[in-house]
N, C-alpha and C. Protein backbone atom coordinates (compact mmCIF):
# COMPACT_ATOMS: atom_id res chain seq x y z
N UNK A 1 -29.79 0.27 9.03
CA UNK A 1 -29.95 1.68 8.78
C UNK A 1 -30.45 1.89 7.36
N UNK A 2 -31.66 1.21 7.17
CA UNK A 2 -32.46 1.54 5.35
C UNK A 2 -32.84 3.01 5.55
N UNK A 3 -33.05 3.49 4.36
CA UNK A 3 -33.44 4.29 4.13
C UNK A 3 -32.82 6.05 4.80
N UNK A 4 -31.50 5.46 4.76
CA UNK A 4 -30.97 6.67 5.29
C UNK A 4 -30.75 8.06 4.39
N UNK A 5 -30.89 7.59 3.11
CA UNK A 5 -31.10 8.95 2.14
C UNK A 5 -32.36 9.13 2.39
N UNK A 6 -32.99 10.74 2.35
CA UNK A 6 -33.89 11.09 2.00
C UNK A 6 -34.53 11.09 0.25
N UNK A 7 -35.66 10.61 0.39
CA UNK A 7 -35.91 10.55 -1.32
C UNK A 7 -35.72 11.70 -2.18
N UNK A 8 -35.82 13.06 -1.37
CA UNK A 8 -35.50 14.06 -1.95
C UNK A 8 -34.62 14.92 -2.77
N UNK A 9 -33.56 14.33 -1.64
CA UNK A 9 -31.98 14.04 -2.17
C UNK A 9 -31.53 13.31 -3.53
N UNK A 10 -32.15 12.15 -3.80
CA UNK A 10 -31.70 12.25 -5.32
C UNK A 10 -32.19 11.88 -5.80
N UNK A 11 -31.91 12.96 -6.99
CA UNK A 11 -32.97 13.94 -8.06
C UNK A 11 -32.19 13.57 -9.58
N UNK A 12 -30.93 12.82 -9.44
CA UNK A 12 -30.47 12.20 -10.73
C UNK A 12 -31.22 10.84 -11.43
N UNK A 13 -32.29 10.60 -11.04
CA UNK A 13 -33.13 9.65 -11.73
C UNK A 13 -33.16 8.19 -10.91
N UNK A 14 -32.65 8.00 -10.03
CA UNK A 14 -32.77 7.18 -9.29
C UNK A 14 -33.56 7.13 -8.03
N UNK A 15 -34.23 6.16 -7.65
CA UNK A 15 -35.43 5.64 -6.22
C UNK A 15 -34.46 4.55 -5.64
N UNK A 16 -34.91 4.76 -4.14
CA UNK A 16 -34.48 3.52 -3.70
C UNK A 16 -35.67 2.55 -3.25
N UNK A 17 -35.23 1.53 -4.13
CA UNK A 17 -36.61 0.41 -3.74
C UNK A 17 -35.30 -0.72 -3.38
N UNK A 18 -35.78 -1.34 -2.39
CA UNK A 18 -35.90 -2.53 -1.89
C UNK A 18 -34.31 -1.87 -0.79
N UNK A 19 -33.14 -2.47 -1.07
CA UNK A 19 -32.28 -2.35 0.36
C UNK A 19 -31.20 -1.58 -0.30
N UNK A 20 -31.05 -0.23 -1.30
CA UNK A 20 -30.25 0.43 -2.07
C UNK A 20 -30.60 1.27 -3.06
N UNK A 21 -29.67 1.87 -3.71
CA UNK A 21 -30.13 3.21 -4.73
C UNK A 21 -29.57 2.10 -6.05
N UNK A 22 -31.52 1.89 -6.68
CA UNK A 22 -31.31 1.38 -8.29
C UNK A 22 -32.06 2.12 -9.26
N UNK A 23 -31.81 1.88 -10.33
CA UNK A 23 -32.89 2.24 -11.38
C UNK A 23 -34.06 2.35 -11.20
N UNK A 24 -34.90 2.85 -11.20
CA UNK A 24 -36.46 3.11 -11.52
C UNK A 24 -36.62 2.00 -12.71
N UNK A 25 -38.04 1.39 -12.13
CA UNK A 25 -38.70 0.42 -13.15
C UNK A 25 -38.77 1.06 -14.79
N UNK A 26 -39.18 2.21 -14.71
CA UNK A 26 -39.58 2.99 -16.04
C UNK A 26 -37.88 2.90 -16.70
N UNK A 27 -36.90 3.59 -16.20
CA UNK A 27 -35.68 3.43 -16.61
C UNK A 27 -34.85 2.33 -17.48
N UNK A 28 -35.47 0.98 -16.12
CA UNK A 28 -34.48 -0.13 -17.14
C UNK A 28 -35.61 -1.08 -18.42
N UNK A 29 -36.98 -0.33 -18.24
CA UNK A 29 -37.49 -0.83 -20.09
C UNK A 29 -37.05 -0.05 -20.77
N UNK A 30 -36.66 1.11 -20.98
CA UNK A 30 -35.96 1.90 -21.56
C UNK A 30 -34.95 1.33 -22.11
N UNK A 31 -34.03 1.17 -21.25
CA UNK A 31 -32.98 0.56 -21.77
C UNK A 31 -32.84 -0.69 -22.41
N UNK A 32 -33.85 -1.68 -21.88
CA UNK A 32 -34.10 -2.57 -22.11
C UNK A 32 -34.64 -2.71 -23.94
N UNK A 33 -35.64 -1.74 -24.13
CA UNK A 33 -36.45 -1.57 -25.34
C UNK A 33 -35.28 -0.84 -25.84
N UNK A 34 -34.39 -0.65 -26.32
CA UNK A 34 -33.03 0.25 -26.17
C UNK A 34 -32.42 -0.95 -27.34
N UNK A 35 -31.72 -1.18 -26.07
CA UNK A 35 -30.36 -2.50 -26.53
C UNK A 35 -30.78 -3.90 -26.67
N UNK A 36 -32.17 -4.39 -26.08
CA UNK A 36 -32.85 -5.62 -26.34
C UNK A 36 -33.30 -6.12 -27.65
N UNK A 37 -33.58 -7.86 -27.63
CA UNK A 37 -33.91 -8.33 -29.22
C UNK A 37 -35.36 -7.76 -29.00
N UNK A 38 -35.83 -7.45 -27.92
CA UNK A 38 -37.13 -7.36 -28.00
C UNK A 38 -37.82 -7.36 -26.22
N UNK A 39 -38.86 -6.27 -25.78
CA UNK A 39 -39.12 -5.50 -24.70
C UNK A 39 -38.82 -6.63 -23.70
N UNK A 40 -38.60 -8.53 -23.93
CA UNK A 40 -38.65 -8.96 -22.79
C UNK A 40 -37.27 -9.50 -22.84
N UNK A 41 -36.48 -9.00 -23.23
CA UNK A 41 -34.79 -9.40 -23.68
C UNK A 41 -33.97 -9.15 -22.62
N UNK A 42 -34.38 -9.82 -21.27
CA UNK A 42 -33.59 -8.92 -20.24
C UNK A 42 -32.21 -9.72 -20.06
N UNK A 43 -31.71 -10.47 -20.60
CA UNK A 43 -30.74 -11.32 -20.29
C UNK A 43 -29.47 -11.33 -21.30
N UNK A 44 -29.77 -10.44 -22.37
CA UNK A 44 -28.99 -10.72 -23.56
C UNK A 44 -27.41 -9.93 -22.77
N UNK A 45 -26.31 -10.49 -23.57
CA UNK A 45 -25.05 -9.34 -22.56
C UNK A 45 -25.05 -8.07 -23.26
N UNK A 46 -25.65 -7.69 -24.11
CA UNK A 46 -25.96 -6.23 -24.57
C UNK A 46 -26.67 -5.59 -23.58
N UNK A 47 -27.81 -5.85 -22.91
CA UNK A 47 -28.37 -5.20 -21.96
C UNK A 47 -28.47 -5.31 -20.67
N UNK A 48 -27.43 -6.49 -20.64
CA UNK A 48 -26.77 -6.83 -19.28
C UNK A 48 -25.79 -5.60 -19.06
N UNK A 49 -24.64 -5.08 -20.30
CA UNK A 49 -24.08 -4.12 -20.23
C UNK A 49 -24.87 -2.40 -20.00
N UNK A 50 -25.79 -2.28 -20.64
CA UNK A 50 -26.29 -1.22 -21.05
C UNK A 50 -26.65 -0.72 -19.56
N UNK A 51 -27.30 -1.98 -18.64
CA UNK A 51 -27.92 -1.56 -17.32
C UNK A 51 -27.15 -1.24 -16.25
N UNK A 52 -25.56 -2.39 -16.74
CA UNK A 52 -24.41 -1.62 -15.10
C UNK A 52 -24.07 -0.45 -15.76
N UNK A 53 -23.94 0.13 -16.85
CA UNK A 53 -23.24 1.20 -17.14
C UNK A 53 -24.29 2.29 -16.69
N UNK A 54 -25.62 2.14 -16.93
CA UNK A 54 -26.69 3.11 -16.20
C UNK A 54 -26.66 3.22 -14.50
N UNK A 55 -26.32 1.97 -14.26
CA UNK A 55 -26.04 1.70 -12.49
C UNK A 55 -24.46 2.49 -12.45
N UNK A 56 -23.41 2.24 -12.97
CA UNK A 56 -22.49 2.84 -12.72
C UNK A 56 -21.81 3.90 -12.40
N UNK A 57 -23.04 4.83 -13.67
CA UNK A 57 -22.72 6.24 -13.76
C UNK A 57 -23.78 6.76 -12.76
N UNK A 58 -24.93 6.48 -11.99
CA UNK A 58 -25.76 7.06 -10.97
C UNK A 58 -24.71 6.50 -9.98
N UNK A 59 -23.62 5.42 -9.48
CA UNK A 59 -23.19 5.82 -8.31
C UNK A 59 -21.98 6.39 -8.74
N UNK A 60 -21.44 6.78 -9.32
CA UNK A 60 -20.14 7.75 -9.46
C UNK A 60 -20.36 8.89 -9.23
N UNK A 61 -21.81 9.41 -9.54
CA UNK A 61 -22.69 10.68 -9.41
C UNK A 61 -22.83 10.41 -8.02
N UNK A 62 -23.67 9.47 -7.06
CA UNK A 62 -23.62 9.43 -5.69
C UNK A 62 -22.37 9.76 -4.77
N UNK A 63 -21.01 8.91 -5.28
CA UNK A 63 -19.79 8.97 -4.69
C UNK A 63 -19.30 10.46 -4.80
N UNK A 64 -19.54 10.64 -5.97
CA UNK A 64 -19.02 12.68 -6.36
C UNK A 64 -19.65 13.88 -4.71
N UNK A 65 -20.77 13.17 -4.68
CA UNK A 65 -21.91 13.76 -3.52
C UNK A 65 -21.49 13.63 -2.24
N UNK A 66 -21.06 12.15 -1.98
CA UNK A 66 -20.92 11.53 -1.11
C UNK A 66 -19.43 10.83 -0.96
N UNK A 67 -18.30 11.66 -0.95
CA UNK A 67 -16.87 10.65 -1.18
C UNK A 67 -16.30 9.79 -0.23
N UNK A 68 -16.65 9.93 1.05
CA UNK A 68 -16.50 8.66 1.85
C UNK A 68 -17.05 7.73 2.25
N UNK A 69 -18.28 7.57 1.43
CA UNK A 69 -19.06 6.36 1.72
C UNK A 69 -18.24 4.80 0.89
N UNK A 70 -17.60 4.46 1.19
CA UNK A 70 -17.04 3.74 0.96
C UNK A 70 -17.91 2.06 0.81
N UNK A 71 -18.77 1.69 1.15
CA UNK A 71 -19.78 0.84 0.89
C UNK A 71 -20.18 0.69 -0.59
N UNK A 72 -20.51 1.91 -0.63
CA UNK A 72 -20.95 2.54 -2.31
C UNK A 72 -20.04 2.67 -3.24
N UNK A 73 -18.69 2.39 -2.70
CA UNK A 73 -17.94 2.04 -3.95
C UNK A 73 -17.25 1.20 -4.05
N UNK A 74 -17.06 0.51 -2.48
CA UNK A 74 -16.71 -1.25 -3.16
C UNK A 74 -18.03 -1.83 -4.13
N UNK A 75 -19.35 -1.62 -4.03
CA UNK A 75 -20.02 -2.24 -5.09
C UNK A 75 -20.13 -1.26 -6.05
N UNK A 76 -19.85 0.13 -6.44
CA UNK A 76 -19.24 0.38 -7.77
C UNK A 76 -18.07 -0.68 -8.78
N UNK A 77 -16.92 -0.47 -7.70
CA UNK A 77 -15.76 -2.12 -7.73
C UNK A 77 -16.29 -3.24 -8.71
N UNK A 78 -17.36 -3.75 -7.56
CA UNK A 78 -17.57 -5.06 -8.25
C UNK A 78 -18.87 -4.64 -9.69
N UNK A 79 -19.31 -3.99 -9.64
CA UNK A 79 -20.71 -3.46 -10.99
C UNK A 79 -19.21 -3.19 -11.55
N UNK A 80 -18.30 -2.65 -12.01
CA UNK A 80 -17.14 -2.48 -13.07
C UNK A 80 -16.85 -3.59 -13.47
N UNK A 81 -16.25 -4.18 -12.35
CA UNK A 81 -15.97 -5.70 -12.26
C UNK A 81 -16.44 -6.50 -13.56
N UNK A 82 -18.39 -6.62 -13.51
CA UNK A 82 -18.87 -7.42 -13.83
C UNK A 82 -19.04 -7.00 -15.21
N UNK A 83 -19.07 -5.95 -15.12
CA UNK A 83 -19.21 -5.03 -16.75
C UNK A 83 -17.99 -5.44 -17.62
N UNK A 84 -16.89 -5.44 -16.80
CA UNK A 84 -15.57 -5.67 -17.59
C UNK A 84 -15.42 -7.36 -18.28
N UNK A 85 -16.24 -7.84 -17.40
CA UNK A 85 -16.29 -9.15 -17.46
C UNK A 85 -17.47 -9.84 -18.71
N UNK A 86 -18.67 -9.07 -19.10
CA UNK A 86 -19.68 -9.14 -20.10
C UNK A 86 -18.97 -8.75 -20.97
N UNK A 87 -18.14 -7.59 -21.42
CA UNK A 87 -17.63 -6.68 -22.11
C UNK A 87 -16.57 -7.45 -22.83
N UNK A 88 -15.47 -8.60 -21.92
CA UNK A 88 -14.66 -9.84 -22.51
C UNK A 88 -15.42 -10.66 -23.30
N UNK A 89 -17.05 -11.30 -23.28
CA UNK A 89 -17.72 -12.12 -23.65
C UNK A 89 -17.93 -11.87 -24.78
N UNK A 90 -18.24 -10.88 -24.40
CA UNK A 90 -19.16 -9.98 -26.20
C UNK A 90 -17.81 -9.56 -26.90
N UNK A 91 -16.89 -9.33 -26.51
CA UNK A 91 -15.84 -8.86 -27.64
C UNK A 91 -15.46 -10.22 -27.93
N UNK A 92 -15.09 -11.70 -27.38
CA UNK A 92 -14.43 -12.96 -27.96
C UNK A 92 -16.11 -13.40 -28.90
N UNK A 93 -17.43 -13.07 -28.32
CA UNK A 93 -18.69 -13.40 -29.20
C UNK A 93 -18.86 -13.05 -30.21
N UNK A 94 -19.56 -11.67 -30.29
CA UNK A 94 -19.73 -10.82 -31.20
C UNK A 94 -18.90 -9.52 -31.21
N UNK A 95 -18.03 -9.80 -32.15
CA UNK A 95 -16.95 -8.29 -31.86
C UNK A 95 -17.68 -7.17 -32.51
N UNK A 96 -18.49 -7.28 -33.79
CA UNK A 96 -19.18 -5.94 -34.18
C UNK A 96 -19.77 -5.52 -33.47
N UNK A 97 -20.74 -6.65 -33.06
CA UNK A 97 -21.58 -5.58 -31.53
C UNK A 97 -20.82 -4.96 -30.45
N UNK A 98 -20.06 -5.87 -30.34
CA UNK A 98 -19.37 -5.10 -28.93
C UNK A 98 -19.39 -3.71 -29.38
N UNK A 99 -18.08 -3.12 -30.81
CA UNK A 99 -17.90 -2.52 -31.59
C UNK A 99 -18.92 -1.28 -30.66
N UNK A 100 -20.10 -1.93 -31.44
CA UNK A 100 -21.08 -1.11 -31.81
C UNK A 100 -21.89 -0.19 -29.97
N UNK A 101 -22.00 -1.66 -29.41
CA UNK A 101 -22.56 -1.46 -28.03
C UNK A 101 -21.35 -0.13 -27.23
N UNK A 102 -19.77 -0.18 -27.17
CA UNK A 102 -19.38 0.37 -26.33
C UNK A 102 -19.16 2.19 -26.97
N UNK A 103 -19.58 2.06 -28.20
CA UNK A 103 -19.69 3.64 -29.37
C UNK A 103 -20.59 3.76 -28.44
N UNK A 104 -21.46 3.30 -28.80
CA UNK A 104 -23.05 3.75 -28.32
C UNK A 104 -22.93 4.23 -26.68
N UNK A 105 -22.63 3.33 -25.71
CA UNK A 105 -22.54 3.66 -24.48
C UNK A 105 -21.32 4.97 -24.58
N UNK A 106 -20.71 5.33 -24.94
CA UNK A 106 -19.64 6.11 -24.70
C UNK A 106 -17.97 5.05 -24.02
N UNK A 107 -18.05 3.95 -23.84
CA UNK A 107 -17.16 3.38 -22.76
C UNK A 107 -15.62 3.89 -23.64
N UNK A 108 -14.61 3.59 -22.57
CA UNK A 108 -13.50 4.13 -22.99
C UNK A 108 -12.69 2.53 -23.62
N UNK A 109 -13.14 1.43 -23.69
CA UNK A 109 -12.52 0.59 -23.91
C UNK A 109 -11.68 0.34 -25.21
């Protein structure tokens, strides 16, 4: 059952390409050129973080819309999950950045 949202439907900055609702290409260089050492930095855990927290907050916005889709928020679950889990790395790595990365994002940690 792909494509069971209409594209119309959401208008919070997200497309669905390939088998789910992700970021728009334009979105994650953004972020990328953002929190990266540099536009091809896609791997660093600074912008490993920067991108579930952009994924996070478009499905909390979906779930708000949609509260029993329950699919959509066991993998909210695990995108927290994994965030919580970069978020341990970088604080035992670099604690200023962390510092710095979770100000910046807003996180409550």
């Amino acid at each position: 059952m792909r494509g069971c949202f209409p594209a119309a439907r959401l208008d919070c900055g997200i497309t669905l390409e390939g088998d789910g609702l992700t970021l728009t290409k334009e979105a994650k260089q953004e972020i990328v050129g953002k929190h990266g050492r540099s536009q091809e930095d896609t791997g660093s855990a600074h912008v490993q973080v920067a991108l579930l927290t952009a994924r996070v907050n478009e499905l909390t916005e979906h779930l708000r819309a949609h509260p029993k889709d329950h699919y959509s928020r066991r993998g909210l679950l695990k995108l927290v999950g994994r965030r919580r889990r970069l978020l341990q790395y970088l604080q035992k790595r670099d604690l200023e950045g962390y510092r710095a990365l979770i100000q910046e994002l807003g996180l409550r940690r």
